[in-house]
N, C-alpha and C. Protein backbone atom coordinates (compact mmCIF):
# COMPACT_ATOMS: atom_id res chain seq x y z
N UNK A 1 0.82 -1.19 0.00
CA UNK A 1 0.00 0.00 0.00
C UNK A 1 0.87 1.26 0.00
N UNK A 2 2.07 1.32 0.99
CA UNK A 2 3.09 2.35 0.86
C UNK A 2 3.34 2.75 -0.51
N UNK A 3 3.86 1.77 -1.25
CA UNK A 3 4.71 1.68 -2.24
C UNK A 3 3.90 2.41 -3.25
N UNK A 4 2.48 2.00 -3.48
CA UNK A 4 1.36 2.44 -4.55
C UNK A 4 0.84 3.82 -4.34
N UNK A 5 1.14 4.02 -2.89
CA UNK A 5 0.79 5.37 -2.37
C UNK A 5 1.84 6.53 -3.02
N UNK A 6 3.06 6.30 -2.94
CA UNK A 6 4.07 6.23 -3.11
C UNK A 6 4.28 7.19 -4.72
N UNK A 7 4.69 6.19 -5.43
CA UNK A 7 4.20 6.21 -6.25
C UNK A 7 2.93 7.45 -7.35
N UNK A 8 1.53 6.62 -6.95
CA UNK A 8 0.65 7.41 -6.98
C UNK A 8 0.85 9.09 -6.55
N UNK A 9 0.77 9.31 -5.67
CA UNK A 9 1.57 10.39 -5.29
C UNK A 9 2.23 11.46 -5.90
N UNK A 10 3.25 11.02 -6.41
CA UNK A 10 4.34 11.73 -7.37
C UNK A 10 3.57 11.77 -8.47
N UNK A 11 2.93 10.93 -8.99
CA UNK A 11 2.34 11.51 -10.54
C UNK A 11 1.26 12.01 -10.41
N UNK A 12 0.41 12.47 -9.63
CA UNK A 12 -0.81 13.22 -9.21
C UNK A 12 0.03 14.14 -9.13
N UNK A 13 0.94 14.39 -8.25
CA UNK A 13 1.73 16.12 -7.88
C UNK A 13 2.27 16.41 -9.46
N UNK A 14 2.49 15.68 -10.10
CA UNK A 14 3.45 16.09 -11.58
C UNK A 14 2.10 16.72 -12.56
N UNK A 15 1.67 16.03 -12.56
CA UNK A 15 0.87 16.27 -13.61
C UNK A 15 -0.49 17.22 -12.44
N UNK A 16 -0.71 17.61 -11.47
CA UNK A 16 -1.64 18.95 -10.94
C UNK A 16 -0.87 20.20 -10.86
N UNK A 17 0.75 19.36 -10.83
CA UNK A 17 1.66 21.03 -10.40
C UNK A 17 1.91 21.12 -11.59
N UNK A 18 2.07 20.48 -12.93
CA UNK A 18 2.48 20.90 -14.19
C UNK A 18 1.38 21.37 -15.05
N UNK A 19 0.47 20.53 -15.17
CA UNK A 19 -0.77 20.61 -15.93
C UNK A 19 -1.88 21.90 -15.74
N UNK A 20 -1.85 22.27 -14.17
CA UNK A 20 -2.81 23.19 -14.02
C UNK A 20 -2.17 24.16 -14.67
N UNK A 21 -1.17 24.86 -14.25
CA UNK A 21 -0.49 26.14 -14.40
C UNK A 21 -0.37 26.57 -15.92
N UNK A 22 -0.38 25.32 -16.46
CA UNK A 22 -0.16 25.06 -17.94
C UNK A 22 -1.37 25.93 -18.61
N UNK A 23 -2.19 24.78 -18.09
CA UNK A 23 -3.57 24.80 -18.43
C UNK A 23 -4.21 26.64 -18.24
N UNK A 24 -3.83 27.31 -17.12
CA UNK A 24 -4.57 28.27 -16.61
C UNK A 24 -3.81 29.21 -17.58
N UNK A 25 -2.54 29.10 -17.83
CA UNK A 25 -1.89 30.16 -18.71
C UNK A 25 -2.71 30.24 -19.98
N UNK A 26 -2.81 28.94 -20.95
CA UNK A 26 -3.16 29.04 -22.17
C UNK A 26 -4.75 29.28 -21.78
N UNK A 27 -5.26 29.25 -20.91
CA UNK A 27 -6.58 29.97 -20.78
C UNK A 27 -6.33 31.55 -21.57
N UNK A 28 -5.96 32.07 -20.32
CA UNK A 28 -5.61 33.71 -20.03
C UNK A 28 -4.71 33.73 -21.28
N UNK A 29 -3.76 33.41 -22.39
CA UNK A 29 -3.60 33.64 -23.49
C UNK A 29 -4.31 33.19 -24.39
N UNK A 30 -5.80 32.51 -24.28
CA UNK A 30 -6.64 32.28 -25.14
C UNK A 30 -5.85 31.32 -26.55
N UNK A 31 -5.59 30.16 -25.73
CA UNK A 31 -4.95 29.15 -26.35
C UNK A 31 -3.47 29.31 -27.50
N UNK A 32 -3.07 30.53 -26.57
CA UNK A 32 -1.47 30.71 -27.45
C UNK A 32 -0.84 29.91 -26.85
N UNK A 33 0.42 29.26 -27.78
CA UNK A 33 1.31 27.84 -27.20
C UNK A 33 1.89 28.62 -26.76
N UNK A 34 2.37 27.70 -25.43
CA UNK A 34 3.73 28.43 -24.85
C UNK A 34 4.91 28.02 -25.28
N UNK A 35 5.66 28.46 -24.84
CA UNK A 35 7.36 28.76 -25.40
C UNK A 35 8.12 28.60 -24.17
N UNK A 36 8.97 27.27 -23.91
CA UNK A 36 9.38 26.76 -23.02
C UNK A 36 11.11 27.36 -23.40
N UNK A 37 11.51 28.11 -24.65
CA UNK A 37 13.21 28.67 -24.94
C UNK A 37 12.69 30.30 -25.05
N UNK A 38 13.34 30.76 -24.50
CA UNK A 38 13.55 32.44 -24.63
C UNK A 38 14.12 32.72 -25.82
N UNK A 39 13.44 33.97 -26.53
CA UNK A 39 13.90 34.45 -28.12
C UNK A 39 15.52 34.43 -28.04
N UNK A 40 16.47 34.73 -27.37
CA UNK A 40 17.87 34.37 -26.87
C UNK A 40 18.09 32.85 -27.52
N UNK A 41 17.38 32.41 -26.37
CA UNK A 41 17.72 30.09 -26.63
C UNK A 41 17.24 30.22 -28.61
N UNK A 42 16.63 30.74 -28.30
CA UNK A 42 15.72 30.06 -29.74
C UNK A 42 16.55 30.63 -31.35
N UNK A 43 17.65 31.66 -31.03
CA UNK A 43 18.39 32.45 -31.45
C UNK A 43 19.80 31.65 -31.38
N UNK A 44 19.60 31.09 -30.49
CA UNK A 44 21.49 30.40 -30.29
C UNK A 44 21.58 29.12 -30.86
N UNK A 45 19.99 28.24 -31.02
CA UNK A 45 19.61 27.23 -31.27
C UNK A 45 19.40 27.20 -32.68
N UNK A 46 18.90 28.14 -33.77
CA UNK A 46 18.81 28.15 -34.69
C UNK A 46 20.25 28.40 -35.18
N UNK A 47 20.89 29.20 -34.84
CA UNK A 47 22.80 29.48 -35.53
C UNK A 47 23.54 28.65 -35.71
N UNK A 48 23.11 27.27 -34.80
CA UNK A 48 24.13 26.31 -34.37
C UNK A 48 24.84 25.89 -33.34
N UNK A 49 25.09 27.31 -32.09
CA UNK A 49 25.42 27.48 -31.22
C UNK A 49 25.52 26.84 -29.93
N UNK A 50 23.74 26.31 -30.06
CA UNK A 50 23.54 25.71 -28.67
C UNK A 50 22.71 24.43 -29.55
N UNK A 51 23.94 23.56 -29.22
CA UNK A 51 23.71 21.88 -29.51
C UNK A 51 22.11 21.40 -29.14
N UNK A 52 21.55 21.36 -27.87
CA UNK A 52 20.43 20.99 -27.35
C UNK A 52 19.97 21.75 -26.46
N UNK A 53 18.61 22.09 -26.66
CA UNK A 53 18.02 22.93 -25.65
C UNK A 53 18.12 22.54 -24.29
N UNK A 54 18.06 23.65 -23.12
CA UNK A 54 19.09 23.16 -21.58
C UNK A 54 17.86 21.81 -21.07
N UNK A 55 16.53 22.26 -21.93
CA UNK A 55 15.56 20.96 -20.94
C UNK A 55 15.56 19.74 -21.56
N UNK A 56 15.81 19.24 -22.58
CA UNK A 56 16.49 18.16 -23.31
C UNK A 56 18.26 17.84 -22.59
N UNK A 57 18.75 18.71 -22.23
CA UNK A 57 20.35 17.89 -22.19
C UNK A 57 19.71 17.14 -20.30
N UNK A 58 19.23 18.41 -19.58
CA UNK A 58 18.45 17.65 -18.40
C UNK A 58 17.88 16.37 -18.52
N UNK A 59 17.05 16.34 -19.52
CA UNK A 59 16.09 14.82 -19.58
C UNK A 59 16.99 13.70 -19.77
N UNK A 60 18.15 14.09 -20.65
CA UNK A 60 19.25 13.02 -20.66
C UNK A 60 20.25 12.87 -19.28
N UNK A 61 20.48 14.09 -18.86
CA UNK A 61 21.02 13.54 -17.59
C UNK A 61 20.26 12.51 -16.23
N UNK A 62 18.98 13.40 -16.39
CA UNK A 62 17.87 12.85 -15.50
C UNK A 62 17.55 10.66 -15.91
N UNK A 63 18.12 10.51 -17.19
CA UNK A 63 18.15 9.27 -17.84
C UNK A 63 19.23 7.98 -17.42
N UNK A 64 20.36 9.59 -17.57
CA UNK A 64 21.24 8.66 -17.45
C UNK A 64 21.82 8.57 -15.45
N UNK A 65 21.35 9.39 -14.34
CA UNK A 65 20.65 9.29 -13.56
C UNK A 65 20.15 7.76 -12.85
N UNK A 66 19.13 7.88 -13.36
CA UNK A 66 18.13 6.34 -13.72
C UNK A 66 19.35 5.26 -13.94
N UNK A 67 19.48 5.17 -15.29
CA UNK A 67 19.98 4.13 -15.27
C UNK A 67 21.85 3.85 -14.52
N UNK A 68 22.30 4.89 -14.01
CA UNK A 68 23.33 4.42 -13.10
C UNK A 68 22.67 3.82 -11.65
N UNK A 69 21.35 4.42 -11.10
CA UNK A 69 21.00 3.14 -9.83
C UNK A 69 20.39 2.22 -10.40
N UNK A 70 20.02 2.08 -11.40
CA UNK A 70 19.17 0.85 -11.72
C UNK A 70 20.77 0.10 -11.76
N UNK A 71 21.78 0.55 -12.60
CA UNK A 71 23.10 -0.63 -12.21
C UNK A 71 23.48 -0.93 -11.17
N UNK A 72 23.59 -0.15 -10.11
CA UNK A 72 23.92 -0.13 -8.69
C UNK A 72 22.69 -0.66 -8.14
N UNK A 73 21.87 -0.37 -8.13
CA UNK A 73 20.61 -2.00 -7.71
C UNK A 73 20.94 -3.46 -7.92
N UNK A 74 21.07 -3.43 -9.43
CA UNK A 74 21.92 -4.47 -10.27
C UNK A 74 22.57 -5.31 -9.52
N UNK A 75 23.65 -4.66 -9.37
CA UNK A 75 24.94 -4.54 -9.08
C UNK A 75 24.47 -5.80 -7.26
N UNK A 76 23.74 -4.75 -6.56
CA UNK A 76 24.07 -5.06 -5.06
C UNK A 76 22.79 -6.13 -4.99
N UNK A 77 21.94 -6.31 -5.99
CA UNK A 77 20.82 -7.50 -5.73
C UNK A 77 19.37 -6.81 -4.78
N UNK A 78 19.43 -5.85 -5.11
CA UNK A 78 18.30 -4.96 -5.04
C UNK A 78 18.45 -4.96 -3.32
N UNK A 79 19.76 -4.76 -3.00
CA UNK A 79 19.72 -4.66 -1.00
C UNK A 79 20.49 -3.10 -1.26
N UNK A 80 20.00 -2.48 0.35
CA UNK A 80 20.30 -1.47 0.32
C UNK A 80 21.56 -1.46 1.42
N UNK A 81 22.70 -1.41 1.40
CA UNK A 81 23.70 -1.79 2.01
C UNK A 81 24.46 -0.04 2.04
N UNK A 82 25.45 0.05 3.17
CA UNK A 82 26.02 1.39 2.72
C UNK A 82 26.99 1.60 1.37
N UNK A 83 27.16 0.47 0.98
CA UNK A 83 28.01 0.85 -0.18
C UNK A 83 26.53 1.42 -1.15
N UNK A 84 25.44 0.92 -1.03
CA UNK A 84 24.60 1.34 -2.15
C UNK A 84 24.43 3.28 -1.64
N UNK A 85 24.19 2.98 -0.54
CA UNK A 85 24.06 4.62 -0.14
C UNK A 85 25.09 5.31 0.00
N UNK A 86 26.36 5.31 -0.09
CA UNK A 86 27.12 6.14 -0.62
C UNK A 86 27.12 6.33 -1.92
N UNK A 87 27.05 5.29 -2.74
CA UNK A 87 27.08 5.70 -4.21
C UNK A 87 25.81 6.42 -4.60
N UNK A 88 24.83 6.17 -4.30
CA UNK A 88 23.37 7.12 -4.15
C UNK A 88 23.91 8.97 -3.58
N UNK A 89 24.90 8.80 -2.63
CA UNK A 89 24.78 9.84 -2.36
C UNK A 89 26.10 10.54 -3.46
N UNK A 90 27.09 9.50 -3.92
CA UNK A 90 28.03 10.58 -4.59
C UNK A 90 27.55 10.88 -6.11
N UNK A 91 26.25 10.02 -6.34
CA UNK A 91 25.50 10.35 -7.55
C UNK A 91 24.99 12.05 -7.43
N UNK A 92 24.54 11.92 -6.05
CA UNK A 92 23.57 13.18 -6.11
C UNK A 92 24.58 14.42 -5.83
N UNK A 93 25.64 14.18 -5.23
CA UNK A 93 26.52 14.93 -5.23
C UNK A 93 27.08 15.66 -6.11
N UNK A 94 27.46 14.72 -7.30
CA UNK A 94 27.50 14.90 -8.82
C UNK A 94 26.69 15.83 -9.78
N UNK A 95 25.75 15.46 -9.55
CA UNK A 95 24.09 16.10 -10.45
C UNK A 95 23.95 17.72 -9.49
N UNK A 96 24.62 17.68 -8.05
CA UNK A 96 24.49 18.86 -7.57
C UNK A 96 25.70 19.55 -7.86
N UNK A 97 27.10 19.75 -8.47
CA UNK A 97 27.97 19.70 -8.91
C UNK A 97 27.71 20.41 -10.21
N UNK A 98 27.00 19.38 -11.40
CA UNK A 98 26.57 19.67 -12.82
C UNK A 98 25.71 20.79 -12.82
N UNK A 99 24.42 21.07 -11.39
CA UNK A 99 23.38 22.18 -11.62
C UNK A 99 24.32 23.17 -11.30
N UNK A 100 25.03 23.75 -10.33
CA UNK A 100 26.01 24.43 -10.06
C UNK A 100 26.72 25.01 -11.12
N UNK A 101 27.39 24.32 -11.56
CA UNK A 101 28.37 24.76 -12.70
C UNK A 101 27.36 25.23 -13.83
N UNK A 102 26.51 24.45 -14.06
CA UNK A 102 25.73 25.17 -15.26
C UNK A 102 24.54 26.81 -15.01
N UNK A 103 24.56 27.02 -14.08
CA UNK A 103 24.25 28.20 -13.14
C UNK A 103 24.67 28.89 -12.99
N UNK A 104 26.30 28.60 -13.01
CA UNK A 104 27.12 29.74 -12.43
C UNK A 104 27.52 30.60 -13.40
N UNK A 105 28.04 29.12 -13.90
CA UNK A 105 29.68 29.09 -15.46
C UNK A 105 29.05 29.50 -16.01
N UNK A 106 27.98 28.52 -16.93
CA UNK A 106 27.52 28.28 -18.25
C UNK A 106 26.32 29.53 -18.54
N UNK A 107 26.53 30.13 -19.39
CA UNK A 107 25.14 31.34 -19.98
C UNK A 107 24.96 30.48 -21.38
N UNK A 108 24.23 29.51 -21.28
CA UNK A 108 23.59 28.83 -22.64
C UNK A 108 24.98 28.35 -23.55
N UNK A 109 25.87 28.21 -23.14
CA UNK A 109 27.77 27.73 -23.93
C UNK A 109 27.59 26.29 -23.56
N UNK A 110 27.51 25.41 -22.52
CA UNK A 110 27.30 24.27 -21.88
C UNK A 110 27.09 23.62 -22.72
């Protein structure tokens, strides 16, 4: 029941915290699409400049993410031991590392 709760949960919050806001904007613009790249992105993206838009190179990190604990699950036989939670934690360490630098450093060059 946890687990389904769980679960359940997170995709009710994804899709009420994504969907409404969505939804209420293209109301109040009377069904104009929105535009998830700034005339800037959409400018650096057409020149050549900027390889992949920043929410696409995310979805791939967010992927590849995934599939490094799904190996480390793998890996330890689905037990949660401290070697699994350190590597859980120097994952996240990492990904907090990558948002950082791309925040700080990076103005759309990344």
């Amino acid at each position: 029941m946890a687990v389904s709760n769980a679960i359940g949960s997170n995709v009710f919050d994804i899709n009420l915290g994504l969907g409404l806001p969505f939804l209420v904007r293209m109301a109040i613009d009377k069904g104009k699409p929105i535009s998830l790249l700034s005339e800037e992105e959409r400018g650096l993206l057409a020149s050549g400049k900027m390889v992949l838009p920043p929410h696409v190179k995310f979805g791939f990190l967010l992927l590849l993410i995934l599939l490094v604990v799904q190996i480390v699950l793998l890996a330890t036989r689905y037990r949660l031991t401290k070697a699994t939670g350190f590597s859980f934690l120097a994952v996240y360490a990492m990904f907090l590392t990558y948002a950082l630098v791309q925040e700080v450093h990076c103005n759309q060059a990344c």
